[in-house]
Protein backbone atom coordinates (compact mmCIF):
# COMPACT_ATOMS: atom_id res chain seq x y z
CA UNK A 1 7.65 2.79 21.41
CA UNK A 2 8.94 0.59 19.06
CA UNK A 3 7.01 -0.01 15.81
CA UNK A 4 5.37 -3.79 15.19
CA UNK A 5 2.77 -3.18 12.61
CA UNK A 6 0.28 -5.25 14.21
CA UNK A 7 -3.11 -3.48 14.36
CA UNK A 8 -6.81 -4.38 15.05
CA UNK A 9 -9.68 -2.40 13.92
CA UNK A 10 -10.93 -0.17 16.34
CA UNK A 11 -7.64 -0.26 18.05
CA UNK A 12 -4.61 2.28 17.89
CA UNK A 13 -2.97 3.10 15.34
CA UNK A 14 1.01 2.12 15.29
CA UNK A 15 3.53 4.72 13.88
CA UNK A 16 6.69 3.47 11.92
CA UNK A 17 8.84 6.51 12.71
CA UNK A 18 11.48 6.89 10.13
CA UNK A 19 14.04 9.89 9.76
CA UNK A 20 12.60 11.51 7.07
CA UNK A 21 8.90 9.77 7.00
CA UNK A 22 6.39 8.82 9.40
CA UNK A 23 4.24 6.09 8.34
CA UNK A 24 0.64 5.29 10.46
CA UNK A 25 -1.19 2.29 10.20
CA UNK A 26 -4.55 1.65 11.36
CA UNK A 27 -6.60 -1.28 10.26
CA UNK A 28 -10.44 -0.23 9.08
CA UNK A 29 -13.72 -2.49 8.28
CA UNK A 30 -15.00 -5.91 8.60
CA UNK A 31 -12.23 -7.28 5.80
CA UNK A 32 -9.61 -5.58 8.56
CA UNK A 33 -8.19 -3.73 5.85
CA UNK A 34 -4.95 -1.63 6.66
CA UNK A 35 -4.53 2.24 5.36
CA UNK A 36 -1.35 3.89 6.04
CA UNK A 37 -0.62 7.56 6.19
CA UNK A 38 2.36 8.79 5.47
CA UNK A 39 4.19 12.11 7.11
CA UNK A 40 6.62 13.89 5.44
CA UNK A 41 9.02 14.71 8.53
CA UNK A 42 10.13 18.38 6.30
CA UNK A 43 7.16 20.01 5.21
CA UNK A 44 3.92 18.05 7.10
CA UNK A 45 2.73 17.20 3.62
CA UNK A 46 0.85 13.93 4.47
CA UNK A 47 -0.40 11.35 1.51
CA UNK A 48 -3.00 8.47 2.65
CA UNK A 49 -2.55 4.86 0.81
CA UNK A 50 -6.00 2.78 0.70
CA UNK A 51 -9.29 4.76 2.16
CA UNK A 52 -10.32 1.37 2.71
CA UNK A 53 -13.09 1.86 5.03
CA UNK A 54 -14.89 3.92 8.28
CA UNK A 55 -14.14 7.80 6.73
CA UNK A 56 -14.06 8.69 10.30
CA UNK A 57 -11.41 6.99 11.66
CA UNK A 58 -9.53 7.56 8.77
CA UNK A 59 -10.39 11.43 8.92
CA UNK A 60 -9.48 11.45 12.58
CA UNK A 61 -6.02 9.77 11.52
CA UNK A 62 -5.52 12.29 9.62
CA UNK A 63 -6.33 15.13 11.55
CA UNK A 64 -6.57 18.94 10.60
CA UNK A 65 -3.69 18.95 8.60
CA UNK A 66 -5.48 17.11 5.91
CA UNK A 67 -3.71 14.94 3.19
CA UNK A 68 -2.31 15.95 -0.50
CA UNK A 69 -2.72 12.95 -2.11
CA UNK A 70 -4.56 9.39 -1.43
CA UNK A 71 -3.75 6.35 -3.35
CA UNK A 72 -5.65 3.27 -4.01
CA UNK A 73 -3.67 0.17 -4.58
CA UNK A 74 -6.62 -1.59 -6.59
CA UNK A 75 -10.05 -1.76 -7.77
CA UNK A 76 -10.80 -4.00 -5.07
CA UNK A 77 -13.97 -2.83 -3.18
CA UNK A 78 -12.81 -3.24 0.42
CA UNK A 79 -9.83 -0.55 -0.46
CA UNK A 80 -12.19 2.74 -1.70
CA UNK A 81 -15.10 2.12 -0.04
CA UNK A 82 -14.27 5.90 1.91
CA UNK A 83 -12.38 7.28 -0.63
CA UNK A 84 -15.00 9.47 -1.80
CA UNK A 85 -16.16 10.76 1.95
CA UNK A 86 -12.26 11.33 2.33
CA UNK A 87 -11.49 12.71 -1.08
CA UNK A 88 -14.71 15.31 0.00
CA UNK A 89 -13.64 16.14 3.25
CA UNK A 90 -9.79 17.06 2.50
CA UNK A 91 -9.95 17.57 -1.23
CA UNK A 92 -6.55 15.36 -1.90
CA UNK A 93 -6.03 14.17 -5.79
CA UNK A 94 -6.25 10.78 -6.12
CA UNK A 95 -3.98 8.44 -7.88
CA UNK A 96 -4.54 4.61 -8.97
CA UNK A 97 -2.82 2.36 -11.62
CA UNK A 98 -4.17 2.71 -15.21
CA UNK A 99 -5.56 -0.19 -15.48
CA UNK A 100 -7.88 -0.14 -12.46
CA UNK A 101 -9.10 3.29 -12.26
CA UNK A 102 -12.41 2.39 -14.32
CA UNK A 103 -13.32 0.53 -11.59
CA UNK A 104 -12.94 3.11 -8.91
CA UNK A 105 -16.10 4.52 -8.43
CA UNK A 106 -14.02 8.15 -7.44
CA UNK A 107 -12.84 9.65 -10.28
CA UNK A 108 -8.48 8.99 -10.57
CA UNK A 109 -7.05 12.17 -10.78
CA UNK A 110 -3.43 10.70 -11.66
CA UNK A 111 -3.43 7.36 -13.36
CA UNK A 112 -0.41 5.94 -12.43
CA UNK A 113 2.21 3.25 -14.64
CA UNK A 114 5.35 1.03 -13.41
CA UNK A 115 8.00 3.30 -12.78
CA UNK A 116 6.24 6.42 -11.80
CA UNK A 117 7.02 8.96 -8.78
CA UNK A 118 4.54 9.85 -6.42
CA UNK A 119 5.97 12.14 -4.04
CA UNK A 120 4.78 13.49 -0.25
CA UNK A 121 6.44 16.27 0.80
CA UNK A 122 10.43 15.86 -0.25
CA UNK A 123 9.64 11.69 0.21
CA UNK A 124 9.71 9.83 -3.61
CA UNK A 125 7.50 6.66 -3.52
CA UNK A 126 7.91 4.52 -6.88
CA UNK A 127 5.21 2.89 -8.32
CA UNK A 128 5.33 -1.21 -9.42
CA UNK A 129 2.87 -1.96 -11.21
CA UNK A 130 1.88 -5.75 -10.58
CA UNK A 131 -0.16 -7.86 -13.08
CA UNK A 132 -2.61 -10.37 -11.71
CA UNK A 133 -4.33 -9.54 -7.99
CA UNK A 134 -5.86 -7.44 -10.94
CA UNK A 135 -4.64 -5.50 -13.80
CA UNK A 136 -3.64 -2.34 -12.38
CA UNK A 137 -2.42 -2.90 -8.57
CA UNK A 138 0.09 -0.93 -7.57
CA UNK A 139 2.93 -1.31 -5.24
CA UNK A 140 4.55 1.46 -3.32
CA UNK A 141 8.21 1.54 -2.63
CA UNK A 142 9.92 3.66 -0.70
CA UNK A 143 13.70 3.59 -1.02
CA UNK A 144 14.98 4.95 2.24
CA UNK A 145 18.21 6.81 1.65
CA UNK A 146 19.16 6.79 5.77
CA UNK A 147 18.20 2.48 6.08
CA UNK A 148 16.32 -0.12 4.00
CA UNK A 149 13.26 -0.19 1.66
CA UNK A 150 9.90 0.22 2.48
CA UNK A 151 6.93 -1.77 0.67
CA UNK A 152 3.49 -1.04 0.60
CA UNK A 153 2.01 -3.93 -1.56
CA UNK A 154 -1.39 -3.73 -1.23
CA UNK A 155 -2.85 -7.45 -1.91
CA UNK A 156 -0.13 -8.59 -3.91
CA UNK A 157 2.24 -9.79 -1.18
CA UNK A 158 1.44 -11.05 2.16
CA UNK A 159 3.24 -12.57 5.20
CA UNK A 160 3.18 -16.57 3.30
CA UNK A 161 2.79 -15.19 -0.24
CA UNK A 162 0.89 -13.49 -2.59
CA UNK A 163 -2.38 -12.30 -2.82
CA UNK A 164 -5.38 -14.30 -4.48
CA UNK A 165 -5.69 -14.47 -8.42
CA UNK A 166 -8.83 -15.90 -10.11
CA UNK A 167 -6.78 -18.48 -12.03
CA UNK A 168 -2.84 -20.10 -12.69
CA UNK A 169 -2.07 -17.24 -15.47
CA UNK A 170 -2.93 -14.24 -13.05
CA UNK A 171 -0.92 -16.49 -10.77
CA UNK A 172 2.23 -16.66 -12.78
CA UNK A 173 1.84 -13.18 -13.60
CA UNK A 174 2.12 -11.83 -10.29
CA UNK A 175 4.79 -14.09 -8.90
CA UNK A 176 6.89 -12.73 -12.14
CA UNK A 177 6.24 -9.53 -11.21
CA UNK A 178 7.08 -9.90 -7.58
CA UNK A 179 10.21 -11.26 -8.42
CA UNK A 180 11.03 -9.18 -11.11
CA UNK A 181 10.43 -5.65 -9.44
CA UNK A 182 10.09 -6.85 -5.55
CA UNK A 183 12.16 -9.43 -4.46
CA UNK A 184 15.52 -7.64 -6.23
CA UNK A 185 15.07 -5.57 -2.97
CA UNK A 186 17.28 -6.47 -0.03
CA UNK A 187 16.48 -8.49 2.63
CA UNK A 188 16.03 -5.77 5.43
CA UNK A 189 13.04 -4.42 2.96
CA UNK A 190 9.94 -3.87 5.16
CA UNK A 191 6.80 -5.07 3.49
CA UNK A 192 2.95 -3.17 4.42
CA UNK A 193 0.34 -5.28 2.62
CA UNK A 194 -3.03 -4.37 2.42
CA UNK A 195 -4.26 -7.01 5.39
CA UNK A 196 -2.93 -7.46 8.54
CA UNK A 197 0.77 -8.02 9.93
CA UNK A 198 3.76 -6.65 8.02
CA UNK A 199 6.67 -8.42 7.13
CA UNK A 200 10.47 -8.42 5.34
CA UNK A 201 11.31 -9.81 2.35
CA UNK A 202 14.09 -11.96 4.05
CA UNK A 203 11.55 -13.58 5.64
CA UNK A 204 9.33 -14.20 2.60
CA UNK A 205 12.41 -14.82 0.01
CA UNK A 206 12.78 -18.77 1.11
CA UNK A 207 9.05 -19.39 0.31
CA UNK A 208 9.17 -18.33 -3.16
CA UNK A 209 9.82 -21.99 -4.77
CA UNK A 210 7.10 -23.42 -2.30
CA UNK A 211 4.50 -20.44 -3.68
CA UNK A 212 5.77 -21.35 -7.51
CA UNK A 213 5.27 -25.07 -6.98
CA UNK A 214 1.81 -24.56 -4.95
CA UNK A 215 0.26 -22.63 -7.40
CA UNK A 216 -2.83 -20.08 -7.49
């Protein structure tokens, strides 16, 4: 079936079948948070982003093959609030950005800075680190060498902009970031955020002036 990335919680999860990666989303909790779990296609290694809530429907997601790795895009509560059933259950390391991990109630096992490579199985996932959602969220981007990018942004980008800040100079932070280490990204670039449909950064890239001119 052909992927659409549109999930409900307590629904079915939708699988983004790529040639070397399979990516699952399923939405979790009363925030309809989405976690994704990626498959590397070569060795099964599997690597959860966001234990965002309900540890069992995660777990079942993830089945018996358990995951290496989870990461948590931000300190935000409504994105750990299973990591530490999940972290028990399958024993993965856990990696956050730096400046968020203090407040991560599960201890971060990797703390992660821009430019770093988190890997699943042979898959590379780079690590953007985006000032003002909060200090230390992380984006995820995988660069595709058979298509286009991949984007897991966590609450930094949405479809119709970017996520929330608590005033204008978290604001301007974040859209500098996004346009700085994002939007250099083609077009075709697939975009996962953190809450409910995906997107491509074609169709975001003609909203950026409107988002800069609206303001936080």
């Amino acid at each position: 079936m052909t992927y659409s990335g549109q999930v409900t919680v307590g629904g079915p999860a939708d699988v983004h079948e790529l040639k070397d990666l399979m990516i699952t989303k399923i939405a979790v909790g009363p925030m309809n948070n989405n976690a994704y779990l990626l498959r590397c296609r070569a060795t099964d290694e599997q690597l959860l982003i966001d234990a965002a809530n309900d540890a069992r429907a995660l777990l079942g997601t993830i089945g018996d093959d358990g995951i290496a790795s989870v990461v948590t895009t931000h300190r935000h509560g409504d994105h750990w609030q299973a990591l530490a059933e999940v972290v028990a259950a399958t024993r993965a390391r856990t990696f956050a950005g730096r400046e968020d991990a203090d407040g991560i109630p599960v201890p971060t096992d990797v703390p992660v800075v821009d430019g770093d490579v988190i890997r699943v199985g042979n898959v590379e996932l780079t690590a953007r680190h985006l000032v003002g959602h909060t200090p230390g969220s992380i984006a995820l981007v995988y660069d595709d060498p058979h298509g286009h990018p991949h984007v897991f942004t966590g609450d930094c980008l949405f479809p119709g902009g970017p996520g929330r800040t608590t005033n204008p100079t978290d604001f301007t932070s974040l859209m500098d970031g996004l346009e700085e280490k994002i939007f250099p990204l083609p077009d075709e670039t697939w975009i996962y955020p953190g809450h409910g449909d995906d997107s491509t950064l074609g169709e975001e890239r003609p909203h950026l002036s409107q988002w800069r001119a609206r303001g936080w």
